[in-house]
C-alpha atoms as a PDB file:
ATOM      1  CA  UNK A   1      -1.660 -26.399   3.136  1.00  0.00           C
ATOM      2  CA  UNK A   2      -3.649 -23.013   2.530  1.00  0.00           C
ATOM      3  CA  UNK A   3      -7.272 -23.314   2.081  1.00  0.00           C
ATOM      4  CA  UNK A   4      -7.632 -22.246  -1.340  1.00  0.00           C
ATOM      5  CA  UNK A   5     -12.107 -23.596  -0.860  1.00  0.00           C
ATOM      6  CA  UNK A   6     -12.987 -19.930  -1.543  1.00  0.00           C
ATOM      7  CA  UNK A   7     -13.083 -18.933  -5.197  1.00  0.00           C
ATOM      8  CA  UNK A   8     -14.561 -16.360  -6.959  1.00  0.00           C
ATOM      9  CA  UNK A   9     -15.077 -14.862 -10.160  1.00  0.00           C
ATOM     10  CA  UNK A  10     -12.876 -11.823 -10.879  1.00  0.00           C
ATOM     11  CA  UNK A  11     -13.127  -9.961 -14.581  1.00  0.00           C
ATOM     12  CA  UNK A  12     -13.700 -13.598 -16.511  1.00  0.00           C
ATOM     13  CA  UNK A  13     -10.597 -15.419 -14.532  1.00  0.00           C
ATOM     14  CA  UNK A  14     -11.329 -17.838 -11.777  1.00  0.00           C
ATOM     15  CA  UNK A  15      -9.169 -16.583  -8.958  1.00  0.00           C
ATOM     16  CA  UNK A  16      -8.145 -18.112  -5.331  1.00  0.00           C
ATOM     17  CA  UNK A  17      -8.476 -16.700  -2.080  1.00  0.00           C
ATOM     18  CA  UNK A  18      -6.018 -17.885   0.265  1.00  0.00           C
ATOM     19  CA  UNK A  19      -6.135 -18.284   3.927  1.00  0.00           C
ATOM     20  CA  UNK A  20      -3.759 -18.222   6.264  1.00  0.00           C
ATOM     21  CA  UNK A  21      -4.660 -18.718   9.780  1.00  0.00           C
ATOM     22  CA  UNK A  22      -3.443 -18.923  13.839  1.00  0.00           C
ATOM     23  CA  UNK A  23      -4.460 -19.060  17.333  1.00  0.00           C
ATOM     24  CA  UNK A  24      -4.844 -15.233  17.161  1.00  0.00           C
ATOM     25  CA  UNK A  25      -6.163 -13.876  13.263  1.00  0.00           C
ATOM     26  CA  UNK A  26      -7.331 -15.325  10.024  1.00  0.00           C
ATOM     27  CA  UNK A  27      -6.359 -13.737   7.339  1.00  0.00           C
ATOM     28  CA  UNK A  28      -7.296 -13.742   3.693  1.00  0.00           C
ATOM     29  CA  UNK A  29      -5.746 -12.845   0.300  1.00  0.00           C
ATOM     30  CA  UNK A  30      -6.970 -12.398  -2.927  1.00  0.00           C
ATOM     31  CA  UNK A  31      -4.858 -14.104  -5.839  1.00  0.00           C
ATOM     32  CA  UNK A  32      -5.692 -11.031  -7.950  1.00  0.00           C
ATOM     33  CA  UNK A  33      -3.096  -8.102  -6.838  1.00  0.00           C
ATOM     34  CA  UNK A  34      -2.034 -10.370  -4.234  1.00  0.00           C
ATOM     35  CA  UNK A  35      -4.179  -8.433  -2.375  1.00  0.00           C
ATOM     36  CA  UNK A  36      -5.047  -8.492   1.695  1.00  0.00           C
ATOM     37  CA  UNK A  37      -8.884  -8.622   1.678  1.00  0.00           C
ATOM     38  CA  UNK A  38      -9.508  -9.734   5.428  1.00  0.00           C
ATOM     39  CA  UNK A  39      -7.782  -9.779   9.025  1.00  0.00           C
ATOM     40  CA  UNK A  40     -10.484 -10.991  11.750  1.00  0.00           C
ATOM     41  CA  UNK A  41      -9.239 -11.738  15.686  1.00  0.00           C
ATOM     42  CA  UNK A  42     -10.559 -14.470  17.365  1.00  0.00           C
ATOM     43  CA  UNK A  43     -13.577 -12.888  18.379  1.00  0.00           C
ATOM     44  CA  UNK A  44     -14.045 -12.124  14.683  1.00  0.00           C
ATOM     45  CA  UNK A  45     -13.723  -8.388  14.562  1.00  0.00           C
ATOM     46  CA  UNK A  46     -12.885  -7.314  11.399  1.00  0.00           C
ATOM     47  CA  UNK A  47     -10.268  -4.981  10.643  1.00  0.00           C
ATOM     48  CA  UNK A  48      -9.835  -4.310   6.889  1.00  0.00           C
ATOM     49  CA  UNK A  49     -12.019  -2.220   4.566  1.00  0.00           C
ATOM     50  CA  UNK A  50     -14.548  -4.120   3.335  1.00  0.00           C
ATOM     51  CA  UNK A  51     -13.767  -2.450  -0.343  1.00  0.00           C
ATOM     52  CA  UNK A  52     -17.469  -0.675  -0.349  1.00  0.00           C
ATOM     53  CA  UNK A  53     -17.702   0.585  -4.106  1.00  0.00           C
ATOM     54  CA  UNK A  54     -20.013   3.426  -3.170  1.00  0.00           C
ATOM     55  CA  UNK A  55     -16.672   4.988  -1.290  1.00  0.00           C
ATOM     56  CA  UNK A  56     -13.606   3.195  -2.422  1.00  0.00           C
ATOM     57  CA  UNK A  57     -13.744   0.032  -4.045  1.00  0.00           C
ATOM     58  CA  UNK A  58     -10.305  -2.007  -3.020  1.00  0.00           C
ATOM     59  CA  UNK A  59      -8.917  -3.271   0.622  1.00  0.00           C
ATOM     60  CA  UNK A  60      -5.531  -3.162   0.332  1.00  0.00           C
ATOM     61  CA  UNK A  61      -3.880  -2.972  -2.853  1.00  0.00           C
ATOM     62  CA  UNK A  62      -0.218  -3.497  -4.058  1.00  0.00           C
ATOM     63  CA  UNK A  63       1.241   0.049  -6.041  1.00  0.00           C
ATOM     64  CA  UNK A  64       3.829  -1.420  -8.270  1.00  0.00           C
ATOM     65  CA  UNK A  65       5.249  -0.304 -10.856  1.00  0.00           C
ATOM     66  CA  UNK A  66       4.422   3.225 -10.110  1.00  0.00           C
ATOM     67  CA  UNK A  67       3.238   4.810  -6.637  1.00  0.00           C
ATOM     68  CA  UNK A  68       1.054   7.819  -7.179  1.00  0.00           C
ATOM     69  CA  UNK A  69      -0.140   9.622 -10.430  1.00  0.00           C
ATOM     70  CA  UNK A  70       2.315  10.575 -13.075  1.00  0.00           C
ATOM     71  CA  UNK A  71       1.741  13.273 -15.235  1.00  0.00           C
ATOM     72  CA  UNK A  72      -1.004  13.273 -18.018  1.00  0.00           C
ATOM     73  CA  UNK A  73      -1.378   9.549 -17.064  1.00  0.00           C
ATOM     74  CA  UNK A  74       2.150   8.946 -19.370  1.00  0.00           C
ATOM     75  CA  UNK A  75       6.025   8.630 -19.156  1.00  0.00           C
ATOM     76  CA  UNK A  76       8.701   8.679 -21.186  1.00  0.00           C
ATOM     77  CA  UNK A  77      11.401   5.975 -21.788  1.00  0.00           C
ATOM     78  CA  UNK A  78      14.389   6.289 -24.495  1.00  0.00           C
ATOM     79  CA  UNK A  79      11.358   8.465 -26.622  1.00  0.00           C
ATOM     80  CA  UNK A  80       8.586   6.525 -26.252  1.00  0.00           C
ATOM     81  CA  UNK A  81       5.382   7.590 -24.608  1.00  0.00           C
ATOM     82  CA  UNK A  82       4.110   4.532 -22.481  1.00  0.00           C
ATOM     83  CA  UNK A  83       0.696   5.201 -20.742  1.00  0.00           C
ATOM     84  CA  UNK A  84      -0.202   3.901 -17.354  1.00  0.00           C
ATOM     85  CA  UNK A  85      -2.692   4.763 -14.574  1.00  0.00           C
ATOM     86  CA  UNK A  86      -2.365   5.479 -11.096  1.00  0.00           C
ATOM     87  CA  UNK A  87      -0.248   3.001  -9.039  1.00  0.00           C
ATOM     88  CA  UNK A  88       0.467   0.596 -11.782  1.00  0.00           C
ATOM     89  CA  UNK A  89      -1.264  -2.553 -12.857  1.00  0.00           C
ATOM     90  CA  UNK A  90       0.204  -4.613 -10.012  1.00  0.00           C
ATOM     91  CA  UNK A  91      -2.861  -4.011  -7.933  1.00  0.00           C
ATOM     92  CA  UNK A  92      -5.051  -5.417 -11.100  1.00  0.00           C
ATOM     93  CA  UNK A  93      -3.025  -8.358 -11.967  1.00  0.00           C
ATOM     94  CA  UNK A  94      -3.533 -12.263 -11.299  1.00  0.00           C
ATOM     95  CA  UNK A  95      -0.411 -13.454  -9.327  1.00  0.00           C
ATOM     96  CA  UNK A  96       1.000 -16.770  -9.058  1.00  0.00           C
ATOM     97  CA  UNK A  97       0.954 -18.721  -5.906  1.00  0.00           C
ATOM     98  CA  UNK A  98       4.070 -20.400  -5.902  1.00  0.00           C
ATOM     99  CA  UNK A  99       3.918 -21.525  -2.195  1.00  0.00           C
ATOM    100  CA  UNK A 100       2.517 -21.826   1.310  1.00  0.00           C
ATOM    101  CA  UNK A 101       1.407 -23.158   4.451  1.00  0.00           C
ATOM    102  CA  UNK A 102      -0.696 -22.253   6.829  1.00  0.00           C
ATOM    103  CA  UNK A 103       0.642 -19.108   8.045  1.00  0.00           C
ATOM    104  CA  UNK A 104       3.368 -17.897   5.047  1.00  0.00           C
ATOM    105  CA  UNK A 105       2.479 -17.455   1.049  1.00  0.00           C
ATOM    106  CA  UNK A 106       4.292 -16.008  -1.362  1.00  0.00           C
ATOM    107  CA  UNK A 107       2.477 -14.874  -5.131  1.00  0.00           C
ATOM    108  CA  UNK A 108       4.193 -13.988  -8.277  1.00  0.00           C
ATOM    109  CA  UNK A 109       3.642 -11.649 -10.781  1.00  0.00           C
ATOM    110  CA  UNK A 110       6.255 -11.821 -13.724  1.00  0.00           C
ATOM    111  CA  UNK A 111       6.328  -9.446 -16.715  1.00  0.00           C
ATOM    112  CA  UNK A 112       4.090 -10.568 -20.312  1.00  0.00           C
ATOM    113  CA  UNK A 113       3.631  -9.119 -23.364  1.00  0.00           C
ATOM    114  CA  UNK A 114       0.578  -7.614 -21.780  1.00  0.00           C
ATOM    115  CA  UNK A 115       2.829  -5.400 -19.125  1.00  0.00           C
ATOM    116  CA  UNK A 116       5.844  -5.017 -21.662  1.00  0.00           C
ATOM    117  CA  UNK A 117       3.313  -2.763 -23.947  1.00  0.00           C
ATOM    118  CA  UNK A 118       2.921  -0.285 -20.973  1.00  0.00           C
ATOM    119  CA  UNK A 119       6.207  -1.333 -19.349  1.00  0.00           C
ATOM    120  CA  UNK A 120       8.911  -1.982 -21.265  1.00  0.00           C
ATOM    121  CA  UNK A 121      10.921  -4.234 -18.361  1.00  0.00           C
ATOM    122  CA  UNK A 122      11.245  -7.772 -17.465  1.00  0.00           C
ATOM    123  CA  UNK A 123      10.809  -8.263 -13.807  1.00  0.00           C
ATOM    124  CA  UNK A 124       9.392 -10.443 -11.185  1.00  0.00           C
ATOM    125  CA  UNK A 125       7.508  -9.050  -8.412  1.00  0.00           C
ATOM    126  CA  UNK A 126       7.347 -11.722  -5.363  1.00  0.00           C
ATOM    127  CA  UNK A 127       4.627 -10.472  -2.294  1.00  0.00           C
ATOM    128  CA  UNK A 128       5.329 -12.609   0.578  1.00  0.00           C
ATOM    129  CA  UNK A 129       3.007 -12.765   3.922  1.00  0.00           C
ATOM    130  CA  UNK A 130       3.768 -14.332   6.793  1.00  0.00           C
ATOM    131  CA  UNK A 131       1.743 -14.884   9.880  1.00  0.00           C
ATOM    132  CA  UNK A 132       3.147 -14.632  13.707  1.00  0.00           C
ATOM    133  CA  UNK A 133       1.636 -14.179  16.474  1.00  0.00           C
ATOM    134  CA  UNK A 134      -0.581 -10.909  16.307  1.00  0.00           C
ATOM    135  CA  UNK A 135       0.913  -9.492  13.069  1.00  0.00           C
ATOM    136  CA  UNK A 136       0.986  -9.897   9.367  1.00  0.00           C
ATOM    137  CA  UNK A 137       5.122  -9.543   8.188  1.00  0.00           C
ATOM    138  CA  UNK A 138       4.398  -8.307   4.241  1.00  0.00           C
ATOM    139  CA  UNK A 139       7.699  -8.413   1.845  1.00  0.00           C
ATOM    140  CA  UNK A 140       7.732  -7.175  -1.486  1.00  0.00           C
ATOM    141  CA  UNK A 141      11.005  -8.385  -3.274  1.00  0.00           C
ATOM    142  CA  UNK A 142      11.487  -6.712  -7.102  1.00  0.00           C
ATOM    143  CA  UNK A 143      13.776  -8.298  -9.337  1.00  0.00           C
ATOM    144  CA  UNK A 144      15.358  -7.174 -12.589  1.00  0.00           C
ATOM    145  CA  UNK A 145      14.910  -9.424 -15.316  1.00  0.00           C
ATOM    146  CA  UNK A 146      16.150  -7.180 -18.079  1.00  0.00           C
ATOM    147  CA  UNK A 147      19.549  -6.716 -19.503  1.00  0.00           C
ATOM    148  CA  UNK A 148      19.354  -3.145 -18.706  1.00  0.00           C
ATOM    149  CA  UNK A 149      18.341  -0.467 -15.933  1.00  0.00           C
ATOM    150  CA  UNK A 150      15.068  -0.899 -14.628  1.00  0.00           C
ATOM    151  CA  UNK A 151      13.049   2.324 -13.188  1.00  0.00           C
ATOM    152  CA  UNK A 152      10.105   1.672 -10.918  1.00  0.00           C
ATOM    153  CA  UNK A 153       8.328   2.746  -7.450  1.00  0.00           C
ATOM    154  CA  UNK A 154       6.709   0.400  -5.203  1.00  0.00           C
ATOM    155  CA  UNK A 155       4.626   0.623  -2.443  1.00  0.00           C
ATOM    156  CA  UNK A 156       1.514  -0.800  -0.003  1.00  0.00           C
ATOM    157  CA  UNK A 157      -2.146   0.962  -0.280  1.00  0.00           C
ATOM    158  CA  UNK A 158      -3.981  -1.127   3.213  1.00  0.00           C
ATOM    159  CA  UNK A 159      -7.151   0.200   4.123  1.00  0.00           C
ATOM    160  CA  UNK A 160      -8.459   0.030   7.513  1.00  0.00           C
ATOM    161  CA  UNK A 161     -12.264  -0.344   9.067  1.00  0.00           C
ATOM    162  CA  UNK A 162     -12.477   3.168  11.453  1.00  0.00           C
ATOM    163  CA  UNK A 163     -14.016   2.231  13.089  1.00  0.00           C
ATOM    164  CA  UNK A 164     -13.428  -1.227  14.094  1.00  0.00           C
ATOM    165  CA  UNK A 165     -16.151  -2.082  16.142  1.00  0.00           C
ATOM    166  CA  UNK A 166     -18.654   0.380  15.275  1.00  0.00           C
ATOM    167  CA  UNK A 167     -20.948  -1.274  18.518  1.00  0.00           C
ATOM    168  CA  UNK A 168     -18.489   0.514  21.086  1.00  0.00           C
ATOM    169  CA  UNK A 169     -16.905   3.255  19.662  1.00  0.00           C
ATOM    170  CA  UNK A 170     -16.838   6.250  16.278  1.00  0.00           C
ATOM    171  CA  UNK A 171     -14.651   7.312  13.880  1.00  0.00           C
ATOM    172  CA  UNK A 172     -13.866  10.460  15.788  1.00  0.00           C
ATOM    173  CA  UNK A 173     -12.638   8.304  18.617  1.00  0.00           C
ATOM    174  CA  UNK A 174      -9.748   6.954  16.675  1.00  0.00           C
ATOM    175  CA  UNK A 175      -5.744   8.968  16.716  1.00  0.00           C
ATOM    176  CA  UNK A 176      -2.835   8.033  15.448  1.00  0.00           C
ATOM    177  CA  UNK A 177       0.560   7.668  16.154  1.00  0.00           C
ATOM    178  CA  UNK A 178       3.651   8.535  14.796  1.00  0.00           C
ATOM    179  CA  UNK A 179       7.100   6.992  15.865  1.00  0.00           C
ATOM    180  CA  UNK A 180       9.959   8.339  16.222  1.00  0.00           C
ATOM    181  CA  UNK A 181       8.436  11.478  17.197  1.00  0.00           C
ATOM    182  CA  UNK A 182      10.183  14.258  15.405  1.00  0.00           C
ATOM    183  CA  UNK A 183       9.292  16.747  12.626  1.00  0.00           C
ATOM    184  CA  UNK A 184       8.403  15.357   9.565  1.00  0.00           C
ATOM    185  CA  UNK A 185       7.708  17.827   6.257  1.00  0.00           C
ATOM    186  CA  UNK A 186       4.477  17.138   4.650  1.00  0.00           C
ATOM    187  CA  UNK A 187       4.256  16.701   0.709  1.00  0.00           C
ATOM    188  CA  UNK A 188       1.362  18.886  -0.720  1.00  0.00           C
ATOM    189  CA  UNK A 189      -0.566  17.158  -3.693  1.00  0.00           C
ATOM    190  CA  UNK A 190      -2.311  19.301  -6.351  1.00  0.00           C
ATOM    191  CA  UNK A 191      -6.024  18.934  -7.677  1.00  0.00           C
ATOM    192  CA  UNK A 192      -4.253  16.362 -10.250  1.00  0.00           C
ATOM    193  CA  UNK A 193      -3.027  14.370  -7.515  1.00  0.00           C
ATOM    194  CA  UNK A 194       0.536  15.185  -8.164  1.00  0.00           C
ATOM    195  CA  UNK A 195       3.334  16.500  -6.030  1.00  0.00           C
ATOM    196  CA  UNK A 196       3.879  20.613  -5.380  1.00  0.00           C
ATOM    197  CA  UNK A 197       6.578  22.867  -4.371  1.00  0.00           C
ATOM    198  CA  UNK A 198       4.604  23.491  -0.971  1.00  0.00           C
ATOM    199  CA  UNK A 199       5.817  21.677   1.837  1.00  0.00           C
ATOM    200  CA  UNK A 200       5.216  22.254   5.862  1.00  0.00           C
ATOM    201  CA  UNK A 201       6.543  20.586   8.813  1.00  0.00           C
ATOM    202  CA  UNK A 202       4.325  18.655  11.021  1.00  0.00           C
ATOM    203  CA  UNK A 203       5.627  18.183  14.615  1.00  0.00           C
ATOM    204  CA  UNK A 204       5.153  15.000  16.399  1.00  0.00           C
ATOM    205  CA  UNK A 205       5.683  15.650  19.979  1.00  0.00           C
ATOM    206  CA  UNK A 206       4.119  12.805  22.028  1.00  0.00           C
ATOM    207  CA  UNK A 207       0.437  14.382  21.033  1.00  0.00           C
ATOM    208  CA  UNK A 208      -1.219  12.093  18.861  1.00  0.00           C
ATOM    209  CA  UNK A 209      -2.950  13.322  15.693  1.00  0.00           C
ATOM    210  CA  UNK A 210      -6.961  12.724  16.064  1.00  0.00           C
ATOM    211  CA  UNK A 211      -8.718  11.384  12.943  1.00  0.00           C
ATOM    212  CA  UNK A 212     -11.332  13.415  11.344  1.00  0.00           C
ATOM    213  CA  UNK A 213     -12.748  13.549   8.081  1.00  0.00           C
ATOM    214  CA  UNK A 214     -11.356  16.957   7.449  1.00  0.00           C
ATOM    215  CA  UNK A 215      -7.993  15.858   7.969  1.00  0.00           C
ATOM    216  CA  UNK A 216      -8.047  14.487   4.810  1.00  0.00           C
ATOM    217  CA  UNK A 217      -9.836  18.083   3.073  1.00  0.00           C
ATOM    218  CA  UNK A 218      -6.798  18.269   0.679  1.00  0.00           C
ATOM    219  CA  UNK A 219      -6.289  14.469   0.009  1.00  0.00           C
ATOM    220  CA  UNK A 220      -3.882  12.326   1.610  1.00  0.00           C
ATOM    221  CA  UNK A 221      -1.203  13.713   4.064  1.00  0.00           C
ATOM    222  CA  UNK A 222       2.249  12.690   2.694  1.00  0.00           C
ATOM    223  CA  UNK A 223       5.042  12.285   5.668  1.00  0.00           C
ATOM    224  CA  UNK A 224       8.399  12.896   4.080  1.00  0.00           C
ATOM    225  CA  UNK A 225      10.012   9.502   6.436  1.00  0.00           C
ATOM    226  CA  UNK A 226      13.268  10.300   5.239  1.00  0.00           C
ATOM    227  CA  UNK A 227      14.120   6.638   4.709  1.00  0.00           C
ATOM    228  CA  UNK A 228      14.041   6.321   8.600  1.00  0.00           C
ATOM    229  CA  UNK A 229      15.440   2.790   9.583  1.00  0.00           C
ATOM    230  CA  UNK A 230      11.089   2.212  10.526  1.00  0.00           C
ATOM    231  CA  UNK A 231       8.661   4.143  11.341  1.00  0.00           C
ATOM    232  CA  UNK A 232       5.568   2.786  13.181  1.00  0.00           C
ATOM    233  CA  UNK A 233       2.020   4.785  12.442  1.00  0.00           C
ATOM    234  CA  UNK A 234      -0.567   3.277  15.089  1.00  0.00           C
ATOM    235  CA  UNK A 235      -4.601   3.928  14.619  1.00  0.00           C
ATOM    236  CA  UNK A 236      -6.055   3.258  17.700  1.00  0.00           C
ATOM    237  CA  UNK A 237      -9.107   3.932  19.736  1.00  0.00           C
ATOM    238  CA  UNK A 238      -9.844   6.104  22.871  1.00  0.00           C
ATOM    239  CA  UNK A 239     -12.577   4.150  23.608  1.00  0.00           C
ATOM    240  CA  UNK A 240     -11.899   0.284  22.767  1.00  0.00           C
ATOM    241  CA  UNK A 241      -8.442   0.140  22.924  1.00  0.00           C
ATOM    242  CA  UNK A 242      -8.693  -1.626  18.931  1.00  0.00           C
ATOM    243  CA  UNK A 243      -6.464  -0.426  16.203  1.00  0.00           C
ATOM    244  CA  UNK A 244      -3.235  -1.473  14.223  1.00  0.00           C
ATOM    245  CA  UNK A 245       0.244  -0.567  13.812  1.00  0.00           C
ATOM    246  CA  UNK A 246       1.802  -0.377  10.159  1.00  0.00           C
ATOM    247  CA  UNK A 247       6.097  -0.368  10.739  1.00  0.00           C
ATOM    248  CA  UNK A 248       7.848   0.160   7.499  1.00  0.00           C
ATOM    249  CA  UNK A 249      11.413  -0.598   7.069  1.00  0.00           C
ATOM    250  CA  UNK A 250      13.570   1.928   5.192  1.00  0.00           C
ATOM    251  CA  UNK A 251      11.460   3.510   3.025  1.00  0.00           C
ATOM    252  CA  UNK A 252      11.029   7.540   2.090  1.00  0.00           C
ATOM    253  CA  UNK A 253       7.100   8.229   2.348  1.00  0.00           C
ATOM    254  CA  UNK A 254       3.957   7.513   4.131  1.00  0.00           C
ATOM    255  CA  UNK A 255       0.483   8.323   3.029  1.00  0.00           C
ATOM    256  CA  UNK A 256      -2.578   8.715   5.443  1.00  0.00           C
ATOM    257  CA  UNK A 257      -5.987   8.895   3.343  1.00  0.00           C
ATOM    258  CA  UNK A 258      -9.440   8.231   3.521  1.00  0.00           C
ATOM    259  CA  UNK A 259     -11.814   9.942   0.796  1.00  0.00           C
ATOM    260  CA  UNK A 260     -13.598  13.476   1.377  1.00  0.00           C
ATOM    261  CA  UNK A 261     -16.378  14.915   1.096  1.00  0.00           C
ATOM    262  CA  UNK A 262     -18.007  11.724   1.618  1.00  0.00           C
ATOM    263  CA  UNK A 263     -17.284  10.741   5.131  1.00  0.00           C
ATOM    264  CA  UNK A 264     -16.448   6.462   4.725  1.00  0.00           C
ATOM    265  CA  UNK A 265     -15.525   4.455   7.528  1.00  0.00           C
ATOM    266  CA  UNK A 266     -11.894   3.951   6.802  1.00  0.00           C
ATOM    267  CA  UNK A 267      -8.214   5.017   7.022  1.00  0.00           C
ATOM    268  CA  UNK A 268      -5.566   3.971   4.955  1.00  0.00           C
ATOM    269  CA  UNK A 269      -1.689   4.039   6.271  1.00  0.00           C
ATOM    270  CA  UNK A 270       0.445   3.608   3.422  1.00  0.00           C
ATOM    271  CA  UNK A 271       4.091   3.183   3.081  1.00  0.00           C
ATOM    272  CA  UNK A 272       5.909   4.176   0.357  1.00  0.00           C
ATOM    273  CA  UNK A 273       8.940   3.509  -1.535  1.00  0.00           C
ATOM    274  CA  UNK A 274       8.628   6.391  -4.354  1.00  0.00           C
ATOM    275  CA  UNK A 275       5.917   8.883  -4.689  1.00  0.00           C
ATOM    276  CA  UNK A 276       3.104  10.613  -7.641  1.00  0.00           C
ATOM    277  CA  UNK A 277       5.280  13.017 -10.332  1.00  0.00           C
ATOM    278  CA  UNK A 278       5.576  16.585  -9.697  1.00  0.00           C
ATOM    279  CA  UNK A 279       3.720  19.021 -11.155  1.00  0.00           C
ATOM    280  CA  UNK A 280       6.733  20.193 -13.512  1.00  0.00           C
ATOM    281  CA  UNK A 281       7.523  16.860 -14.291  1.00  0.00           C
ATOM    282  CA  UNK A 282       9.384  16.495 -17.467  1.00  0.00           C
ATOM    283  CA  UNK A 283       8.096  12.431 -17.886  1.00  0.00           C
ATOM    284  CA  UNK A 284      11.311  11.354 -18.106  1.00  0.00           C
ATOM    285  CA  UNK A 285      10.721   8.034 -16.510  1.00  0.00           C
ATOM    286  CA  UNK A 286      14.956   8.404 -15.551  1.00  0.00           C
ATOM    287  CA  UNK A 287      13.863  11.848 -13.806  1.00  0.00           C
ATOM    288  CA  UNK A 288      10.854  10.578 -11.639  1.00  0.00           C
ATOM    289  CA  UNK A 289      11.014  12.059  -8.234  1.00  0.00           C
ATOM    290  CA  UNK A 290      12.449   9.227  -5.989  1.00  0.00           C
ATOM    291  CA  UNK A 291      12.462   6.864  -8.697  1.00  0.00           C
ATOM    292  CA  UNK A 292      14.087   3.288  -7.848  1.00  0.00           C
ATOM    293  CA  UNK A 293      16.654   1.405 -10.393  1.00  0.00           C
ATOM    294  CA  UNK A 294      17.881  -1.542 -10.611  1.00  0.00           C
ATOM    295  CA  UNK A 295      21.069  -2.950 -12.335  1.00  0.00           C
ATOM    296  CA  UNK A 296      20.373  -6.460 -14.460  1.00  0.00           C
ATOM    297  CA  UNK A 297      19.843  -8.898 -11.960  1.00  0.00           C
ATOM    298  CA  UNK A 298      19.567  -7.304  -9.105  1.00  0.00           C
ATOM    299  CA  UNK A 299      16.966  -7.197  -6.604  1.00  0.00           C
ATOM    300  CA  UNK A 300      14.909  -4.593  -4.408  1.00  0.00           C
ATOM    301  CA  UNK A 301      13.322  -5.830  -0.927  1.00  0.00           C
ATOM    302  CA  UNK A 302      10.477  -3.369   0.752  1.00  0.00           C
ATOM    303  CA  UNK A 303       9.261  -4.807   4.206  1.00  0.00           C
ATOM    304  CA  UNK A 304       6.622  -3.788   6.446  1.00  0.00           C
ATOM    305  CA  UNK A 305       4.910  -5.245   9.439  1.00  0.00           C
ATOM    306  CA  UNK A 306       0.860  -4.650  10.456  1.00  0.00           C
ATOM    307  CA  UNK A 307       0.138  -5.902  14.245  1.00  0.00           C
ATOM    308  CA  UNK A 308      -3.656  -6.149  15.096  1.00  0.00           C
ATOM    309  CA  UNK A 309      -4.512  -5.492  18.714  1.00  0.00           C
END
């Protein structure tokens, strides 16, 4: 079984962190948000965030049921105003852990009458990880409960320590990597942190895009995927040969981000099935830019794999 040894305290709730482990990481996850908290290699590097408040205070949250910002904070469904705050309450909630072994473990979060007063759907959200080898296979598998449409956006928030062994190598030695190499278009977010008009193409052409702090001046850099059939973004170093590489299966955005001004030692790569609102957003919940829905019953799967070299 998992070692579930390590609790903690989190907002009044005892909570579980659970382990999974193999020849080549250890990996931990927090039973609140389901959340990734650690991935060490043998030689016990670390490679996640370590969720510094001073700069950002989470590792690698789950965005569920909204990705992004919506408008004023609010949306509406059939005339009611529901509130709800950046990326959804996923990322805040206690999850079941409804199995697992020493490398897979799969948490539940079902709807209450706590999430039907800001979301008026019955769902279950399963979050699945499963260790092989040298990478972390993450599934996030939404199903309608309801006896009616169900709107949402999901998506994947990990943050990653740039850089990752700070005793050979800087931030500024890390670049990433974008494959397939094409043109993307780049989504432009306003002061609000929703989506503009404004959109520019970014060519990837075999040169690799170096990290800086300025890169992320005008907050994260949004690739428009297109729903390739995956795209791999790779953070490595020039110096150490350490990074990752986050493929995502299918789905229509990624998001690169790190905060600015202040100049922390991480990156997020963050794929993205559904983005923030637009700035002339009606908050018609039906309207939402890339909005997912699903019939009664039915069931949404969002995959992505993270290998740790």
């Amino acid at each position: 079984m998992s070692e579930w040894r390590d609790k903690e305290l989190f907002a009044g709730r005892m909570t579980m962190i659970v382990s999974l482990k193999n020849e080549d990481l250890t990996v931990k996850i927090n039973q609140i948000g389901a959340e990734l908290i650690s991935v060490k290699n043998s030689h016990q590097l670390e490679y996640i965030w370590e969720a510094n408040p001073n700069y950002w205070k989470r590792h690698a949250p789950i965005l569920f049921p909204m990705v992004g910002r919506l408008k004023n904070d609010e949306y509406n469904y059939d005339g009611k105003i529901y509130t709800m705050y950046q990326h959804g309450f996923a990322r805040d909630s206690k999850f079941e852990i409804i199995d697992s072994n020493d490398t897979k473990v799969i948490f539940l979060l079902k709807s209450n009458s706590k999430t039907m007063k800001i979301y008026p759907f019955r769902f279950e959200l399963f979050v699945t990880y499963i260790l092989v080898g040298d990478t972390l296979q993450i599934q996030m598998l939404v199903k309608n409960q309801d006896e009616h449409f169900m709107y949402f956006s999901i998506g994947a928030h990990p943050g990653f320590k740039v850089p990752i062994n700070p005793d050979e190598e800087s931030y500024s030695d890390y670049e990433l990597v974008v494959k397939p190499e094409k043109n993307y278009s780049l989504i432009e977010l306003n002061k609000n942190g929703l989506t503009t008009s404004n959109q520019s193409k970014f060519s990837i052409d075999g040169n690799p895009i170096k990290i800086s702090h300025e890169l992320f001046r005008d907050d994260a850099r949004i690739f428009d995927v297109e729903a390739n059939k995956q795209t791999t973004f790779t953070l490595k170093s020039k110096k150490s040969h350490h990074g990752v590489s986050l493929t995502a299966y299918k789905n229509k955005y990624f998001g690169v981000w790190s905060t600015y001004p202040t100049k922390s030692e991480f990156v997020c790569i963050e794929p993205w099935w559904g983005i923030a609102d637009s700035e002339n957003s009606t908050g018609f919940i039906r309207n939402k830019n890339d909005i997912s829905r699903l019939c009664c019953g039915e069931e949404f799967v969002a995959n992505f794999d993270i290998t740790f070299f």
